[in-house]
Every structure is written in structure tokens, then in C-alpha cells.
Protein backbone atom coordinates (compact mmCIF):
# COMPACT_ATOMS: atom_id res chain seq x y z
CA UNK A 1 72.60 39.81 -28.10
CA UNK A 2 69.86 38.55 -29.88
CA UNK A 3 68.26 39.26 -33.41
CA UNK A 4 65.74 41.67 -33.58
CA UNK A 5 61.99 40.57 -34.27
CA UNK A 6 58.13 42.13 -34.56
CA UNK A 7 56.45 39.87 -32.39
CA UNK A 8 52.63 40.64 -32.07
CA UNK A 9 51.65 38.86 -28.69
CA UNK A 10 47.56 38.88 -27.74
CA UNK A 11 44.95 37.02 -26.25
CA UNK A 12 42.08 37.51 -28.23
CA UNK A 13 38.43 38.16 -26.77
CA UNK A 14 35.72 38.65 -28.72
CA UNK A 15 34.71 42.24 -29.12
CA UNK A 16 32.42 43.92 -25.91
CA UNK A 17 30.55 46.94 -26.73
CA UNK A 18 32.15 49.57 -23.67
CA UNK A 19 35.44 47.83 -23.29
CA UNK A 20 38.33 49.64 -23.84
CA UNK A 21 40.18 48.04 -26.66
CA UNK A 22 44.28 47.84 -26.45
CA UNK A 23 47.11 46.40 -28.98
CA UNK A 24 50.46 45.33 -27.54
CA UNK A 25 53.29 44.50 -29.70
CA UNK A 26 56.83 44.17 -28.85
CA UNK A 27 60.45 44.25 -30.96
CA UNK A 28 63.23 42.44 -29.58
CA UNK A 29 64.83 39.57 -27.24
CA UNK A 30 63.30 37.54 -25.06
CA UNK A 31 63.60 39.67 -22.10
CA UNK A 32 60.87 41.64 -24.13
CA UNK A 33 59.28 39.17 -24.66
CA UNK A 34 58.43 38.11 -21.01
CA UNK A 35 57.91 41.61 -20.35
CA UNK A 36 55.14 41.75 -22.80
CA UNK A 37 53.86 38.55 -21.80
CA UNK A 38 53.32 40.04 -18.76
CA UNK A 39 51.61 43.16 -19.67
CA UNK A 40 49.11 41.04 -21.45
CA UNK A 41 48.64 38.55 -18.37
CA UNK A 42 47.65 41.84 -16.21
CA UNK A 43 45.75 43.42 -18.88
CA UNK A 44 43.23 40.09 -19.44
CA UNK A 45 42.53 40.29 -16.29
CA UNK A 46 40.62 43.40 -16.24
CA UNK A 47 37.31 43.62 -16.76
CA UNK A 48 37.24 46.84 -18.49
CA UNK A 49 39.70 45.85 -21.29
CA UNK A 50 39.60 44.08 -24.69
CA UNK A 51 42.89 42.86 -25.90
CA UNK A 52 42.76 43.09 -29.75
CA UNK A 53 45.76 41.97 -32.52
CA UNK A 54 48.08 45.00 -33.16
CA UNK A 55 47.11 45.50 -36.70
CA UNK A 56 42.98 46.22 -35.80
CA UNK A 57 41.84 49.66 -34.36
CA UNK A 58 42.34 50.30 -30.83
CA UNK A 59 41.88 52.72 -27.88
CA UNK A 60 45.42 52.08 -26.85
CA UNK A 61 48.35 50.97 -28.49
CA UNK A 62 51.53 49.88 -26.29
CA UNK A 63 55.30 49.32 -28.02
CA UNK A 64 58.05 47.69 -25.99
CA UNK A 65 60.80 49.08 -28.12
CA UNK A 66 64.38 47.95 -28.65
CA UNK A 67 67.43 50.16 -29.25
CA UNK A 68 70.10 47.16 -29.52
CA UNK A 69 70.84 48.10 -33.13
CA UNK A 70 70.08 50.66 -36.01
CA UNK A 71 67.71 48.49 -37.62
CA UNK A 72 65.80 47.73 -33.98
CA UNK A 73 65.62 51.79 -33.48
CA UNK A 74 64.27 52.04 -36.96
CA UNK A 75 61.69 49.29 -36.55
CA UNK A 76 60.34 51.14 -33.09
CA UNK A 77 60.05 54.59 -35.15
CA UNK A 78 58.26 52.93 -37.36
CA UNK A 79 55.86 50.94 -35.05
CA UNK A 80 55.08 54.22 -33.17
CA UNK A 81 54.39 55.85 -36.22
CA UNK A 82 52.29 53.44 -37.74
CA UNK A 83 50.07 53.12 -34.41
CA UNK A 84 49.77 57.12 -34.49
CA UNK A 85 48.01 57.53 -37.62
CA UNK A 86 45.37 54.91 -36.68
CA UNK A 87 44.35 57.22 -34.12
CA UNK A 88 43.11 56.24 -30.58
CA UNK A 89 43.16 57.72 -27.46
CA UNK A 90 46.94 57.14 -26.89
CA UNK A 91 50.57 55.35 -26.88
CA UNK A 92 52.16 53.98 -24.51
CA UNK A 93 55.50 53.28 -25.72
CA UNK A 94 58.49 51.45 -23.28
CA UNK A 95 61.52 49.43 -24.09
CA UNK A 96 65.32 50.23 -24.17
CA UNK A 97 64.02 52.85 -27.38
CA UNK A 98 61.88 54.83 -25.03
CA UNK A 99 64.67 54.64 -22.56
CA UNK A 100 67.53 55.72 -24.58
CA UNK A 101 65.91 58.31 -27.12
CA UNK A 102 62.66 59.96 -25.31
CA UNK A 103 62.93 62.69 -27.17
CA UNK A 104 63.15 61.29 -30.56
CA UNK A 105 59.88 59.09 -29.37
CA UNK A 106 58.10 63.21 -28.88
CA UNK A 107 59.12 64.11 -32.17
CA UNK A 108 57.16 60.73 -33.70
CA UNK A 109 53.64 62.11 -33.18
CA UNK A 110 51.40 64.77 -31.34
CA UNK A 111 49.24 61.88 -30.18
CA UNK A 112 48.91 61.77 -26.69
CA UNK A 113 51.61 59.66 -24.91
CA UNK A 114 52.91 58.06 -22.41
CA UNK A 115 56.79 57.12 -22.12
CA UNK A 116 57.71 54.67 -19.96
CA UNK A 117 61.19 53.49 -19.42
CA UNK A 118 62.66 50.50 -18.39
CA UNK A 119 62.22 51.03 -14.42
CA UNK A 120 59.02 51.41 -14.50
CA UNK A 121 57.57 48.56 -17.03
CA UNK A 122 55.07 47.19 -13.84
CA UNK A 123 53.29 51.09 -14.63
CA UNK A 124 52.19 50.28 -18.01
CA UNK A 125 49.29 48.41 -16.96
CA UNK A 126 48.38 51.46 -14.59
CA UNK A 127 48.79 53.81 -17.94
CA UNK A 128 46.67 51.85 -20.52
CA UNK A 129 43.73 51.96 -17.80
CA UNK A 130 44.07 55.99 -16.95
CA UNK A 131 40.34 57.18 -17.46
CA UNK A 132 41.97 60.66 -18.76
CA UNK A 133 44.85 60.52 -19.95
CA UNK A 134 46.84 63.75 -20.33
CA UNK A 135 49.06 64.70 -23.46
CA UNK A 136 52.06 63.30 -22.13
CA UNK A 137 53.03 61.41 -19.35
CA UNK A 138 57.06 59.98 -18.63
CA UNK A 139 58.18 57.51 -16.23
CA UNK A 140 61.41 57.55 -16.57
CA UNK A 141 64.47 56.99 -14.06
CA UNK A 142 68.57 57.09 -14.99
CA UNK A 143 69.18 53.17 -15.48
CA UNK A 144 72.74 53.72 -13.72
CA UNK A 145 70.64 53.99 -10.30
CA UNK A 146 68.62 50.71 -10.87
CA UNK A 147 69.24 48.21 -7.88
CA UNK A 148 66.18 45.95 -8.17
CA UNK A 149 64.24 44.33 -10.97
CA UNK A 150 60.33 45.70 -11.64
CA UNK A 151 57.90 43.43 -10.49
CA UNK A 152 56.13 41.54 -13.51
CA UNK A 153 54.56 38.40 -13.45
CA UNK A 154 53.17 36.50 -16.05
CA UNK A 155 49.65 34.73 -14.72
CA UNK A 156 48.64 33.81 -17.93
CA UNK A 157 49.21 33.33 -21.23
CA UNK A 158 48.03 32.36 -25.19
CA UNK A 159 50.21 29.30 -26.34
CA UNK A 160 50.70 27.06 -23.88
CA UNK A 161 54.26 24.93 -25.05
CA UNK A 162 57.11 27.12 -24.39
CA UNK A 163 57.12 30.37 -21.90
CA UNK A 164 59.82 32.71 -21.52
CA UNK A 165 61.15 33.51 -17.85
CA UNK A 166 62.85 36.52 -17.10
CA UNK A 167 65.47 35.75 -14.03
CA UNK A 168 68.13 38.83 -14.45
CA UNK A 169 68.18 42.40 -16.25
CA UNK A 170 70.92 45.01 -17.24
CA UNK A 171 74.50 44.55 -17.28
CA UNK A 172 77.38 45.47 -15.91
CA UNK A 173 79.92 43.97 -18.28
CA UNK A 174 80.53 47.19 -20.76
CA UNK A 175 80.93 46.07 -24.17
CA UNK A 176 82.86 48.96 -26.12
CA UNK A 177 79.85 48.50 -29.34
CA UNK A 178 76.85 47.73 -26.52
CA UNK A 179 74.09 49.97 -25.56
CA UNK A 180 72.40 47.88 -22.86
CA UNK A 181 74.41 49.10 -19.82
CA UNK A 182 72.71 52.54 -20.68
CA UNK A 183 68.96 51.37 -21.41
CA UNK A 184 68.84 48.53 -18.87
CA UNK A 185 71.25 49.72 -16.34
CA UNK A 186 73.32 47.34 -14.20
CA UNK A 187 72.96 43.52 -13.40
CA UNK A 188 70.38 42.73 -10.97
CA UNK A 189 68.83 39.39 -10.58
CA UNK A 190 65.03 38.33 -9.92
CA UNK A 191 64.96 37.00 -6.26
CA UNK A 192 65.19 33.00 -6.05
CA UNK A 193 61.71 33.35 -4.50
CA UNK A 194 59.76 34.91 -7.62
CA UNK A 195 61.76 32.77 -9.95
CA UNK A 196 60.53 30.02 -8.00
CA UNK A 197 56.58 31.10 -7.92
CA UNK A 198 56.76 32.18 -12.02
CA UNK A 199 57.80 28.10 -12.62
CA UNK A 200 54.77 27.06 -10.78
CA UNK A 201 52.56 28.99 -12.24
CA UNK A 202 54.08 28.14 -15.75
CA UNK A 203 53.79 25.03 -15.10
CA UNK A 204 49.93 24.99 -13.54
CA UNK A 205 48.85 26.75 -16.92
CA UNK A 206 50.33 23.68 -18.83
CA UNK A 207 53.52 24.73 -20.33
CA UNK A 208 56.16 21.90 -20.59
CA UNK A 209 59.08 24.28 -21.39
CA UNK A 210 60.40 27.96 -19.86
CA UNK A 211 63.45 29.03 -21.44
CA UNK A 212 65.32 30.79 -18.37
CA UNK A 213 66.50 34.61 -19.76
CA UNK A 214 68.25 37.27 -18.78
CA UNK A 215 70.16 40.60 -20.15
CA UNK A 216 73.59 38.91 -18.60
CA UNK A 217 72.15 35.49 -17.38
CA UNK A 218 75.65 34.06 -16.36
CA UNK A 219 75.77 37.02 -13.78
CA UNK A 220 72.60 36.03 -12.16
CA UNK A 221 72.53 35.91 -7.98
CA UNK A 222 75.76 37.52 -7.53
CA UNK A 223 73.95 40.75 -6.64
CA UNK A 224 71.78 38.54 -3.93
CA UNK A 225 72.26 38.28 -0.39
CA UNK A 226 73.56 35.57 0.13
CA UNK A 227 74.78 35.24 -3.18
CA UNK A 228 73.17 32.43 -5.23
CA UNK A 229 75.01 31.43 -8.79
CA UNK A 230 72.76 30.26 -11.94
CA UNK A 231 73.89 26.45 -11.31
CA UNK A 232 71.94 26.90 -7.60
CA UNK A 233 69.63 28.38 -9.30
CA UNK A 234 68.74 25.37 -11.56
CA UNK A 235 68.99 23.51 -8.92
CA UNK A 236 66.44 24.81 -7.05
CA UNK A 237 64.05 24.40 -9.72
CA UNK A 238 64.91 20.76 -10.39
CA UNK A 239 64.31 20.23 -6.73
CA UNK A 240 60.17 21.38 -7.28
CA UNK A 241 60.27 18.37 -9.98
CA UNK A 242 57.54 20.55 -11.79
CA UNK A 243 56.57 18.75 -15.33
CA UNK A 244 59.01 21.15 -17.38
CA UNK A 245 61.99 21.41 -19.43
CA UNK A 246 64.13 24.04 -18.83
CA UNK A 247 66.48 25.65 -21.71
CA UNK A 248 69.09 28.46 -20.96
CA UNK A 249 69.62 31.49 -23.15
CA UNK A 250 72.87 33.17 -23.87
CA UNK A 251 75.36 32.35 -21.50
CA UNK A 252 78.89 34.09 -22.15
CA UNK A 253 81.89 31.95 -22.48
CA UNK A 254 83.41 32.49 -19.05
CA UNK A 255 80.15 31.63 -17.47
CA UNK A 256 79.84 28.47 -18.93
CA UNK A 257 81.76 26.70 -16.32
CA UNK A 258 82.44 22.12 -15.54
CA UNK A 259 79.30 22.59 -12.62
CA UNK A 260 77.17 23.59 -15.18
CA UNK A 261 77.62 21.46 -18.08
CA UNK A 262 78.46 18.59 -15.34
CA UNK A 263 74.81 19.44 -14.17
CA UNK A 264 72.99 20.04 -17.77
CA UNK A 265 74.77 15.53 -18.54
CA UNK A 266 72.87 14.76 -15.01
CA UNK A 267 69.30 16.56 -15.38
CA UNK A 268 67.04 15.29 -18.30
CA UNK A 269 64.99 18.33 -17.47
CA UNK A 270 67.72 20.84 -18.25
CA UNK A 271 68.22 20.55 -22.34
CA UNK A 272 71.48 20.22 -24.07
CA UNK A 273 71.74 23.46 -25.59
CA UNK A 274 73.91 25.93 -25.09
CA UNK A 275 74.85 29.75 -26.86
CA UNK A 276 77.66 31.79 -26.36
CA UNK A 277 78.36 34.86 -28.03
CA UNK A 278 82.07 34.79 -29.64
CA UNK A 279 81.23 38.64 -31.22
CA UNK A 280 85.07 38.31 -32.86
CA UNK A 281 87.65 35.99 -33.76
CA UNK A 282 90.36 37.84 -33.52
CA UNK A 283 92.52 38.94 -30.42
CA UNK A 284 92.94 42.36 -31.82
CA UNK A 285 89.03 43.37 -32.71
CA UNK A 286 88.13 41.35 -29.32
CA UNK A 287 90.52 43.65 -26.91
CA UNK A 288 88.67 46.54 -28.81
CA UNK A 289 85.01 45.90 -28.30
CA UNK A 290 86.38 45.54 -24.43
CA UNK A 291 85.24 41.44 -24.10
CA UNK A 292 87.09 39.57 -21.64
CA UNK A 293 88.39 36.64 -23.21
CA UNK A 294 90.13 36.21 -26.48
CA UNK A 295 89.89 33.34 -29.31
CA UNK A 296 91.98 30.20 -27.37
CA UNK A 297 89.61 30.80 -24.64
CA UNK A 298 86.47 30.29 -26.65
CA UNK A 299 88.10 27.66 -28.49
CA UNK A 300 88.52 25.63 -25.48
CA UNK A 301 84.92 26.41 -23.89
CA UNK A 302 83.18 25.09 -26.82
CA UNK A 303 85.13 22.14 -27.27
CA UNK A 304 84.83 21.03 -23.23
CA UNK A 305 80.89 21.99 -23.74
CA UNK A 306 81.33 19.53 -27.25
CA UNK A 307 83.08 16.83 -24.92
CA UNK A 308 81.00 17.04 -21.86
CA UNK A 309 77.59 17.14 -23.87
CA UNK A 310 78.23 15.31 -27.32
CA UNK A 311 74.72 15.85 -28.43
CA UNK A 312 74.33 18.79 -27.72
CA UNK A 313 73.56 22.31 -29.96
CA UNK A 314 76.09 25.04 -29.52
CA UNK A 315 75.36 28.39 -30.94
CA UNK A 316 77.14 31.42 -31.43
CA UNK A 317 76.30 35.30 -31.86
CA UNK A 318 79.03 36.80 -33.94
CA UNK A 319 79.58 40.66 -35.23
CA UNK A 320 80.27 41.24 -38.85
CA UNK A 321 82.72 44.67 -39.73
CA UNK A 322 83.76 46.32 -36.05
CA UNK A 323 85.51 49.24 -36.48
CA UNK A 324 89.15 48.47 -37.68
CA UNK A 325 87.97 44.60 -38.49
CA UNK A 326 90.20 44.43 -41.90
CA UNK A 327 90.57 41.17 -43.84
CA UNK A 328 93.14 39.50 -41.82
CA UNK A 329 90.34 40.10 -38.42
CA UNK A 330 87.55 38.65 -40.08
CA UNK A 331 89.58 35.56 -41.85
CA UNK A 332 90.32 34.92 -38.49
CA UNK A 333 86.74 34.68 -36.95
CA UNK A 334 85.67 32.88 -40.20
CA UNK A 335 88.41 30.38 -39.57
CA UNK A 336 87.50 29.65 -35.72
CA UNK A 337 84.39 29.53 -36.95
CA UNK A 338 84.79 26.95 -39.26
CA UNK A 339 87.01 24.77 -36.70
CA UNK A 340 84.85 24.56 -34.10
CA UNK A 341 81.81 22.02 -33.31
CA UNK A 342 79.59 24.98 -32.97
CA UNK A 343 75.30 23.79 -34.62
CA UNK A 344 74.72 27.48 -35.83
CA UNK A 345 75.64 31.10 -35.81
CA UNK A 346 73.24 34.32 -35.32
CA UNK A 347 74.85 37.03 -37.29
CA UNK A 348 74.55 40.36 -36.88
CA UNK A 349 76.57 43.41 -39.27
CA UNK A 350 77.97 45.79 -36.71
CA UNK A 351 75.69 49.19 -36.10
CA UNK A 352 77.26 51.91 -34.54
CA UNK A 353 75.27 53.38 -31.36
CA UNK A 354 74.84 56.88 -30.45
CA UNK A 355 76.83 56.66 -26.58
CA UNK A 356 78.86 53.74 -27.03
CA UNK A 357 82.87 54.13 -27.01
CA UNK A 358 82.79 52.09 -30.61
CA UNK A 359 81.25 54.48 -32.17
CA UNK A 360 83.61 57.09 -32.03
CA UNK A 361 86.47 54.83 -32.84
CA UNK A 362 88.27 55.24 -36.15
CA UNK A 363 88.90 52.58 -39.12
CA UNK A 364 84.71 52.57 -39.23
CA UNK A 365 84.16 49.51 -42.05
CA UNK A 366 82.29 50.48 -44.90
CA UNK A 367 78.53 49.32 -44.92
CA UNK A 368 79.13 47.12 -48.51
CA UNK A 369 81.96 45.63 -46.80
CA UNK A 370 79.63 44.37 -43.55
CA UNK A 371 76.82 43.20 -45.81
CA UNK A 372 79.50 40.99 -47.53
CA UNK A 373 81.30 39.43 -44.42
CA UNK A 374 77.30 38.77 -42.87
CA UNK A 375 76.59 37.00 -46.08
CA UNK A 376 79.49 34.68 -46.03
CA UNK A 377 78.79 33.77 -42.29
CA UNK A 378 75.45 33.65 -42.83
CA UNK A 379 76.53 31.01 -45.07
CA UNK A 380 78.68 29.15 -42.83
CA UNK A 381 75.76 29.34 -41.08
CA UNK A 382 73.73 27.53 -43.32
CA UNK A 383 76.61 25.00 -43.39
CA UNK A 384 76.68 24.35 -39.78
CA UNK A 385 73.51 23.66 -39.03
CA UNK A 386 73.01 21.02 -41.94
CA UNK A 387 76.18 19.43 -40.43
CA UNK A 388 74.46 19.64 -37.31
CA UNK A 389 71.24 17.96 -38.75
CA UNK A 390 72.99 15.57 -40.49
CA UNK A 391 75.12 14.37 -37.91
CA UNK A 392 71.83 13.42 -35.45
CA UNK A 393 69.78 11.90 -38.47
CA UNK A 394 68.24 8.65 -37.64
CA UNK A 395 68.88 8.74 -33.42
CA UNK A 396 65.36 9.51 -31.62
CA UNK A 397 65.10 12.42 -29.66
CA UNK A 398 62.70 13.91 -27.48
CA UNK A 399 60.29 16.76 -28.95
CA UNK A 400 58.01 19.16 -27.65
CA UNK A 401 55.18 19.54 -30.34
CA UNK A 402 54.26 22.83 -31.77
CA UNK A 403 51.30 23.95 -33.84
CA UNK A 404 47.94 22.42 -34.08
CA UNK A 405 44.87 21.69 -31.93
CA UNK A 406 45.95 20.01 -28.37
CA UNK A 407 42.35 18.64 -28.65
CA UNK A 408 42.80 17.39 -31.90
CA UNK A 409 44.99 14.61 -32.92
CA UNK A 410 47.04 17.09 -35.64
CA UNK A 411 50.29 18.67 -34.95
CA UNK A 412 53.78 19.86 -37.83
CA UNK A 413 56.06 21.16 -35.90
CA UNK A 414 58.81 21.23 -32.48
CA UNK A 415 61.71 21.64 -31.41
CA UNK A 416 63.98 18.60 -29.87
CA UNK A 417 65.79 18.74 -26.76
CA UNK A 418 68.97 19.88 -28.71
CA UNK A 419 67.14 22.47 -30.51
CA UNK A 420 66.24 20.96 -33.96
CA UNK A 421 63.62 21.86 -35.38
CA UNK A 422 61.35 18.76 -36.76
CA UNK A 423 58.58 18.82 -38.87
CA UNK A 424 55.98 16.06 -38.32
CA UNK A 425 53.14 14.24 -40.47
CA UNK A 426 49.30 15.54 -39.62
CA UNK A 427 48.05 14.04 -37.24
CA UNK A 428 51.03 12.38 -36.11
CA UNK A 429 50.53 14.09 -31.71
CA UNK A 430 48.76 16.29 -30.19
CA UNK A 431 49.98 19.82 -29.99
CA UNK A 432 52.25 20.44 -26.46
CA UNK A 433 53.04 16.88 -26.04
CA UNK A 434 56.52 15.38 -25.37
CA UNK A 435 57.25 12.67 -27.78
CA UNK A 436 59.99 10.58 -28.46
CA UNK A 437 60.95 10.91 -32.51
CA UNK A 438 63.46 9.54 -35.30
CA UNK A 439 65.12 11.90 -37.03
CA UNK A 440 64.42 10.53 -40.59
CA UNK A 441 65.75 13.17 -43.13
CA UNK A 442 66.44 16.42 -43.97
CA UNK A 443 63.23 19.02 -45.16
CA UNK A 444 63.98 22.66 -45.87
CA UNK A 445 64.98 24.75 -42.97
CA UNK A 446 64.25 21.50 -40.77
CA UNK A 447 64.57 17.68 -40.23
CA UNK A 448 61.68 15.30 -41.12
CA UNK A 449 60.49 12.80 -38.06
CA UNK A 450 58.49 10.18 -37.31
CA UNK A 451 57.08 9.49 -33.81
CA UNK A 452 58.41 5.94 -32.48
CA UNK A 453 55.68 3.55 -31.60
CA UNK A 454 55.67 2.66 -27.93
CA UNK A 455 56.42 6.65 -26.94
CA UNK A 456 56.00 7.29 -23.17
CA UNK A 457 56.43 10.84 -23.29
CA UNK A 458 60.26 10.59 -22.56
CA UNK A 459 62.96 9.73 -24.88
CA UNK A 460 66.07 7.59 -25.22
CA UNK A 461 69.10 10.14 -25.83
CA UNK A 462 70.22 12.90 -23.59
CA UNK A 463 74.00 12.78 -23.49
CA UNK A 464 74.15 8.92 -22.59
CA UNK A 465 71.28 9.24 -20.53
CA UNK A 466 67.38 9.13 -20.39
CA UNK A 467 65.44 12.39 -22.05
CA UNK A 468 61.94 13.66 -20.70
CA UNK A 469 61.32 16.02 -18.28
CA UNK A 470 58.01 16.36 -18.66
């Protein structure tokens, strides 16, 4: 699970008298994200279209909605709403929202609309461009039935320094407090093949990083024939030796097995960070949100991936006031917590979701009492990653620059290879470079660096061994 976020993706053209103008904005994780990415890619490439920022008037307005929590479900209602009253010709609304609650999505506006769920995202292309479009049009298909993935593909793209790359979607796993089963179906993975062809063309538009996603991204290629697992996954890509970086999203703890971290020590390209949700820990609450491992097995995943990669950034997704969590359960999760050599937590208070077996279970925690136990991890939080900081201060890592001109000699910001994030003096690189920094002290929110004189576009610390990549 990841933290909800209003991300307003567009490629920009100036206005064409006669083109049919269309805003895209999308709520979410990164699976969205890629999604969107690629609904934009197809969408610049018609002639007839002019791709405007989501807050200007538009012909068209298209939501990817999320549904993976209260807030998310709010935050779509309130997107589609928004859109409706600046008029238009129509919505087109998708996501795991527009899967799960259709109906509440009709209720929103008397705008003409178009649903379209999560089986049919390659349509949504085919419904901004309908000449007349009718008062209501649904695509939508029971996610229980889903065998394949829909065809998207991202040709091109705004920023070009980190791109997301869908390989897997749905799950199959069954959380009791998860709604995902329902709005993206079961697991299925992206075929090695398209995987393949998405990193090349990532990698011919200039990116120097993909962050490989997924719904359940430890699952991926055991619904393939012949089966292929994530690590022969990765290793396929390393074989094309294409100038990226590759980072991994949320893996869960079983999946994080000695191949892979044996292979993320070996590969420069492959980037020493790693998150696994924990959720709970405490045996009890664990058994009741139906996750299949319990806190001595987390314990002793994060501490081999702490032994295996020493330098590496561990994260965590945990939930704040389950149903029947009392103090004793959540003293217990603090406490792991605390123990471990995890770099930083995402926190999320627990929201109840219409369909899900947790929310009809009893003991429900009051919403004060969630607020509170989020702010005191949230804390932690803060704790553990200045730990984290702290403890890498004045080694030189490798850093993909962020922000500024590529053509101009100006750039603030990146991320290093163990995901922390740097600032950097104007003017110290060019925007998506690879440079080797010093970690040189700690700024708010970040760590201060300083290029090293002499870079080469690698770096000196990956686990013991050399750091580029790119």
C-alpha cells in the first residue's frame, strides 16, 4: 500500500485554435501513475488533441481514481466534482474508484460520462477522442475474471529522470482490511517481452531510472508460462545493459528472498533499497488482517536484508488502530519498530472499506485513538530517517539529479542510490545526471551534498562495491 497523492501529470502544448483540449490527473500509487503516464503518451500523439494542466478549462477531463482508503475515495469525489462544474463536453473517470463504486461516480454529476474500469484503461484514449459522445458510456468488467494485464505503453513522457514501470496488477493475496483484490482483480503479470520493450524505450527517451511496480510485485511471473520469478526478471533487464538504474517498489516480506538481495550486492544497476509492508506488530492483529507471516518473521527479513546490504534503505508501511488493536497490539508494533534497522515508515490510520471482511469485525478503534497512534509513528518516523541520514553523513554516494534545466548548468535536488534525498548548491550539475556526492550535513527534510571533484558519473559505495548504472 502506498500513500495517497493528487498528482497532475501533462505535457504542455501551446494552445491550437480547433484542438480538442483534455486534463488528466490521477490520485494514487504508482501503478496509477504509469497508467496515466500512459494515457498522456497516447494522447500527445494525436493530432487533434491539446493536453492542458488539470486546473485550466478543458473539453475533457479524465480522473484515474483510487479507492485504497476513505480519504483516497473522498479525494476522487471531490476531483470529479470539481471537473463537473467547469463544464466541458465530458468525464472520463477510471481507477479502482470507478471500479468499486460506479454508481456513487453517477450520482457526482449529470455531466456526460464515461466510466471506465480497471480492464479496460487501454479504452480511455478511444473515449476522450469520441466525436459524440453520448450521456453515459461504462466499460466495465467483474475484476474476479481478469486473466491478462491491459495493454498500455508509455512512448513518451514530460520529465525525463525517473519513469515508473508497471510489470504486475491485482492480487491474489486477500488482506482481511484490503480492497484491491476487488478493484484490480487477481495477480497477473506483464509478459517478460513488453517489460522488456517499455525499458528500451525508457531508456531511448533519456531516463536514467524506472522504478519497477506492481499491485503484488513479489508475485510477478508466477502466472506466466513458463513461469518466470522477479529475480529472472531483473535479470533479464541487466542482461540489455541499457544506461538505467532500476529501483523496486514494495516487495512483501516473504518475497524478499537470499537470490534477491544476493543479486541487488552484485548489480550496481539495481539500487539498495528495499520496502516491505509490516501492517502490524503484533501476532494477534496480524492473524486478523489475514497476512501470512507474523512479527519474528519480519524481524528476521529485515535484519538479513540489513546484513546482506549494509547501506541500504529499508522502509516499512505500517497500519495505525485495526479493529481490536488495543494498547498492548500497538506497544508491540511500536516496539519492533523501534528495534529494527528499518530508514523510514509510511503510516497510514486504518479506514474501514465497504466489502472487506475488516470492516465488519468488532472492537472497531475509535478515530481519536488512530490519529494518536499515527502521530507517534509518524514520529518514530521522523526519528528513523534522521538516524538513517545521520548514519551515511560524510560517505559519497551516487545521485540522480532532479530539478533544473538539463541545458543549463543549475540543478537542487535527487535522490541517492539508497533513497536519500540531497539537496545540492545552484549550479552545482546538470539536471538528470548521475553524480557521485558527499553527504555533508543534515538540511530540513533532506541531507546537504557536495559533488566530488573528479565525478565520472558512477560512484564509490554500493554495498562494498562500485555504484553507477548509468
Amino acid at each position: 500500500m502506498e500513500p495517497e497523492t493528487v498528482i497532475s501529470i501533462t505535457m504542455v502544448t501551446s494552445g491550437v485554435k480547433g484542438k480538442k483540449r483534455v486534463a488528466v490527473t490521477t490520485l494514487g500509487c504508482k501503478v496509477n501513475q504509469y497508467e496515466t503516464a500512459a494515457f498522456l503518451s497516447e494522447l500527445a500523439d494525436c493530432k487533434e488533441v491539446e493536453i492542458v494542466p488539470f486546473g485550466e478549462a478543458a473539453e475533457v477531463y479524465v480522473i484515474n481514481t483510487c479507492a485504497v482508503t476513505a480519504k483516497a475515495g473522498a479525494q476522487s469525489r471531490q476531483l470529479i466534482r470539481r471537473a463537473a462544474k467547469r463544464g466541458g463536453s465530458r468525464l472520463v473517470v477510471t481507477g479502482c474508484y470507478a471500479q468499486v463504486a460506479p454508481q456513487e461516480v453517477l450520482e457526482l454529476t449529470a455531466r456526460p460520462l464515461c466510466i471506465v474500469g480497471n480492464s479496460h484503461k487501454n479504452l480511455v484514449t478511444e473515449a476522450v477522442l469520441a466525436a459524440s459522445p453520448c450521456d453515459l458510456e461504462m466499460y466495465l468488467a467483474d475484476m474476479a475474471g481478469c486473466r491478462e494485464v491491459a495493454p498500455l505503453v508509455v512512448r513518451r513522457g514530460g520529465s525525463r529522470t525517473r519513469a515508473v514501470l508497471k510489470v504486475q496488477d491485482g492480487c491474489s493475496q486477500r488482506c482481511s482490511y484490503c480492497i484491491v483484490p476487488i478493484s484490480r482483480g487477481p495477480s497477473r503479470s506483464v509478459t517478460p517481452e513488453r517489460v522488456l520493450d517499455q525499458a528500451e524505450i525508457y531508456a531511448g527517451q533519456g531516463y536514467r531510472e524506472v522504478v519497477l511496480t506492481g499491485i503484488h510485485l513479489g508475485h510477478y511471473g508466477l502466472d506466466l508460462q513458463p513461469t518466470l520469478p522477479l529475480v529472472g526478471l531483473l535479470e533479464k533487464l541487466l542482461a540489455r545493459r541499457l544506461p538505467l538504474r532500476y529501483r523496486l517498489s514494495s516487495l512483501e516480506p516473504r518475497e524478499v528472498s537470499p537470490e534477491l538481495l544476493e543479486l541487488v550486492a552484485a548489480e550496481a544497476a539495481l539500487q539498495p533499497h528495499l520496502h516491505i509492508p509490516l501492517q502490524s506488530g503484533d501476532d494477534r492483529i496480524l492473524a486478523a488482517m489475514n497476512r501470512p507471516y507474523r512479527r519474528q518473521d519480519f524481524a528476521a527479513v529485515v535484519n538479513r536484508c540489513a546484513q546482506v546490504l549494509p547501506a541500504a534503505a529499508i522502509g516499512v508501511d505500517v497500519l495505525a488502530g485495526f479493529p481490536g488493536e488495543d494498547d498492548a497490539a500497538f506497544a508491540n508494533t511500536l516496539a519492533l519498530l523501534k528495534e529494527l534497522p528499518v530508514s523510514y515508515l509510511h503510516v497510514f490510520p486504518y479506514s474501514p472499506r465497504p466489502g472487506t471482511p475488516a470492516a465488519k469485525l468488532p472492537d472497531q478503534v475509535p478515530e481519536k485513538v488512530k490519529q494518536r497512534r499515527a502521530a507517534r509513528l509518524r514520529n518514530l518516523d521522523r526519528q528513523k530517517r534522521e538516524a538513517f541520514y545521520r548514519r551515511h553523513l560524510d560517505t559519497v554516494r551516487p545521485v540522480l539529479v532532479e530539478g533544473g534545466d538539463q541545458d543549463a548548468a543549475k540543478a537542487l535536488r535527487g535522490f541517492t542510490d539508497n533513497y536519500i534525498p540531497v539537496q545540492l548548491p545552484d549550479g552545482a550539475a546538470r539536471g538528470n545526471q548521475v553524480i557521485r556526492v558527499r553527504l555533508s550535513g543534515l538540511a530540513e527534510e533532506a541531507v546537504q551534498a557536495v559533488p566530488v571533484v573528479g565525478d565520472d558519473g558512477g560512484g564509490d559505495e554500493h554495498n562494498g562495491k562500485g555504484a553507477g548504472g548509468s
